[in-house]
C-alpha atoms as a PDB file:
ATOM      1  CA  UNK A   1       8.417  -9.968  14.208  1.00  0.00           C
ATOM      2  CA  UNK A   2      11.923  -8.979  12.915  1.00  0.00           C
ATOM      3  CA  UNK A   3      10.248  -9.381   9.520  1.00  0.00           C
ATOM      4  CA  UNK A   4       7.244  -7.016  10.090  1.00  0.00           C
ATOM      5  CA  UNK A   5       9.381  -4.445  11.552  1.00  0.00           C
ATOM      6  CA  UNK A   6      11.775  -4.364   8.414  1.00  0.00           C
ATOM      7  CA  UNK A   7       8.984  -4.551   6.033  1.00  0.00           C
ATOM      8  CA  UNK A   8       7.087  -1.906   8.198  1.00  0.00           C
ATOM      9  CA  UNK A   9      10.340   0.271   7.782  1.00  0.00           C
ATOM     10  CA  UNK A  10      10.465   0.170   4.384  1.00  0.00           C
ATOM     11  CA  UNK A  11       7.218   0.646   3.187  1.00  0.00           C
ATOM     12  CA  UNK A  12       6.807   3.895   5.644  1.00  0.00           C
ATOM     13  CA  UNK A  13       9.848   5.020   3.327  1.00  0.00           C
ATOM     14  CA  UNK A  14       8.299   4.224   0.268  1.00  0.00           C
ATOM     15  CA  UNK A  15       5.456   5.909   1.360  1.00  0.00           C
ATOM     16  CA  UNK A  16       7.178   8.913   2.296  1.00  0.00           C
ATOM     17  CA  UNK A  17       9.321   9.244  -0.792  1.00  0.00           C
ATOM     18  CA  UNK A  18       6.152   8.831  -2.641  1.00  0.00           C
ATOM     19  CA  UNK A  19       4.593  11.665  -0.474  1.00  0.00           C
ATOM     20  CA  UNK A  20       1.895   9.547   0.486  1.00  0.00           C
ATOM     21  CA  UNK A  21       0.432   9.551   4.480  1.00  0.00           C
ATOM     22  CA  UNK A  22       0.089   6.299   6.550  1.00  0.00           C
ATOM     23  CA  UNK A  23      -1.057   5.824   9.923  1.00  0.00           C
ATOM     24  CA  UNK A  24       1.771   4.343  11.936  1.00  0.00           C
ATOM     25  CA  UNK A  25       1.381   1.019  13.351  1.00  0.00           C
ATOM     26  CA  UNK A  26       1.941  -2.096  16.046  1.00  0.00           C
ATOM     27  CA  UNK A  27       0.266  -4.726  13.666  1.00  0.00           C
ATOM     28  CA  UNK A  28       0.752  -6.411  10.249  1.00  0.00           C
ATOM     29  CA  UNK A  29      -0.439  -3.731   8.291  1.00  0.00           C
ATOM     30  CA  UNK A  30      -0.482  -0.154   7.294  1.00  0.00           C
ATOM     31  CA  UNK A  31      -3.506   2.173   6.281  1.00  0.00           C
ATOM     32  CA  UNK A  32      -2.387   5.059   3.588  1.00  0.00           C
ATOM     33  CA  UNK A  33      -3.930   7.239   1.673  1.00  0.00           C
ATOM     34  CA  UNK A  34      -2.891   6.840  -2.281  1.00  0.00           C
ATOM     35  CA  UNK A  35      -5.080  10.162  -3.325  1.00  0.00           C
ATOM     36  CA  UNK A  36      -6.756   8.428  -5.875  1.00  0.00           C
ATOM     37  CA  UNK A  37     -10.192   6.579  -6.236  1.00  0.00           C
ATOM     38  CA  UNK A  38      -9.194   3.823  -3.926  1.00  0.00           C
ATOM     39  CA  UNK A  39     -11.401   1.002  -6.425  1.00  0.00           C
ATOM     40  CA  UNK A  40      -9.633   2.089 -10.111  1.00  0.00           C
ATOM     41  CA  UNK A  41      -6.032   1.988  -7.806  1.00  0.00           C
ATOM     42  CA  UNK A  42      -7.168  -1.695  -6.319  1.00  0.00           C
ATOM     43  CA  UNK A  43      -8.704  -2.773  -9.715  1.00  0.00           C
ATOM     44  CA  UNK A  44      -5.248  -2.416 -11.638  1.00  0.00           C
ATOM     45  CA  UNK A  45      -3.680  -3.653  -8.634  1.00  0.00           C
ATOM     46  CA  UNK A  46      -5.697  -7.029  -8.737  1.00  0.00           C
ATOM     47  CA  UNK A  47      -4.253  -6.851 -12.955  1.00  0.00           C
ATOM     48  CA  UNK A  48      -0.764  -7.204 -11.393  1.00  0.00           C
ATOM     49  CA  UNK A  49      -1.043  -9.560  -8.711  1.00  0.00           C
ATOM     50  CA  UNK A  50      -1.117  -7.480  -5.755  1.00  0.00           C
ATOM     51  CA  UNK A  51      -4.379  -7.748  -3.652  1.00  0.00           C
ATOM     52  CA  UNK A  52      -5.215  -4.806  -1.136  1.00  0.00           C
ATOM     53  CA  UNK A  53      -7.954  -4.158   1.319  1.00  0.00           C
ATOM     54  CA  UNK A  54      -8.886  -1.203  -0.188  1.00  0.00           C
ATOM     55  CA  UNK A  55     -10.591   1.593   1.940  1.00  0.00           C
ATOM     56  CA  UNK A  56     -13.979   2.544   0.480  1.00  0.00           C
ATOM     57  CA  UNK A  57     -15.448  -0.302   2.762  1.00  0.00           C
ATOM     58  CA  UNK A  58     -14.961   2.017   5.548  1.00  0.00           C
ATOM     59  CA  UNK A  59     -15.701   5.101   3.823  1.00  0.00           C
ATOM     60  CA  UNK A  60     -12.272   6.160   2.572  1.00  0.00           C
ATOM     61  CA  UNK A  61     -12.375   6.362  -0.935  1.00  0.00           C
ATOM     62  CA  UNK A  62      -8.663   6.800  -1.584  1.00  0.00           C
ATOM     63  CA  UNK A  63      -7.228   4.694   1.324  1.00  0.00           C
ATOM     64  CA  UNK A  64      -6.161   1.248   1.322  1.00  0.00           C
ATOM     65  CA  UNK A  65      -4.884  -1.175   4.042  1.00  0.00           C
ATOM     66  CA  UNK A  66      -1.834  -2.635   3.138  1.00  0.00           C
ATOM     67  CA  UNK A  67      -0.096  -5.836   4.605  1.00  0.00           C
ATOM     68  CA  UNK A  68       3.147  -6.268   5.588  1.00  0.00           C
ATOM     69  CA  UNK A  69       4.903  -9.057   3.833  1.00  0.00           C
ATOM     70  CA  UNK A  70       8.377 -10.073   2.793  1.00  0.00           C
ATOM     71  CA  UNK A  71      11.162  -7.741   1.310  1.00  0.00           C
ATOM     72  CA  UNK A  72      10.189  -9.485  -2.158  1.00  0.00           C
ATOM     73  CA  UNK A  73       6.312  -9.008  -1.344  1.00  0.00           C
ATOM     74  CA  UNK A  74       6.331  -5.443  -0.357  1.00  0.00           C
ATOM     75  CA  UNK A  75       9.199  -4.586  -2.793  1.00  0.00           C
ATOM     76  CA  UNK A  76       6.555  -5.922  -5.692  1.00  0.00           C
ATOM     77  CA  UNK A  77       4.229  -4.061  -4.218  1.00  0.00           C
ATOM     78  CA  UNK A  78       5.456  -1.018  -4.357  1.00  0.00           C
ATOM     79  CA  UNK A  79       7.203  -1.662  -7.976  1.00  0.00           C
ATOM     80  CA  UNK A  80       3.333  -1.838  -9.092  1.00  0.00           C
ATOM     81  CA  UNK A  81       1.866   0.791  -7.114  1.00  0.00           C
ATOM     82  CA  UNK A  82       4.424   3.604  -8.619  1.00  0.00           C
ATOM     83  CA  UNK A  83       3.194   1.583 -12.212  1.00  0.00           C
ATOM     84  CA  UNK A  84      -0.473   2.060 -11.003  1.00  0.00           C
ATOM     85  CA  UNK A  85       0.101   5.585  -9.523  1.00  0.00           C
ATOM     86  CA  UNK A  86       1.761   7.012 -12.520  1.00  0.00           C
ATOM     87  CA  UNK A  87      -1.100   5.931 -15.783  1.00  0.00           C
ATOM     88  CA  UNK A  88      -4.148   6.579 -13.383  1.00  0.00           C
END
């Protein structure tokens, strides 16, 4: 739990710096919306490493569900979605 809550923390922060909106939640994962096609963004993702649930399979084409993991996890994470975010 202690983990989750941390990791929850940070990413909302990334998320924020990064200007991008989340729905707040009470489980192991966070939906945002990255504001680009949701399948190029998981594509070069997938290229490095990072698997998302991404949100066209419930008709949000630039939304992805995220999981919570550890510090290292989520700070990867984010490392490659600013990569990702910036050359698409």
């Amino acid at each position: 739990l202690k983990n989750n809550e941390e990791g929850k923390i940070y990413l909302y922060e990334e998320f924020e710096k990064m200007s991008l909106p989340y729905v707040p939640t009470s489980t192991n994962f966070i939906f945002v919306d990255l504001k680009k096609d949701i399948q190029k963004i998981f594509q070069s993702l997938l290229r490095e490493g990072i698997i998302i649930r991404p949100g066209h399979l419930w008709n949000y084409p630039t939304s992805a569900r995220i999981t919570i993991g550890t510090m290292e996890q989520n700070q990867k994470f984010i490392g490659a979605l600013k990569k990702v975010l910036k050359g698409t």
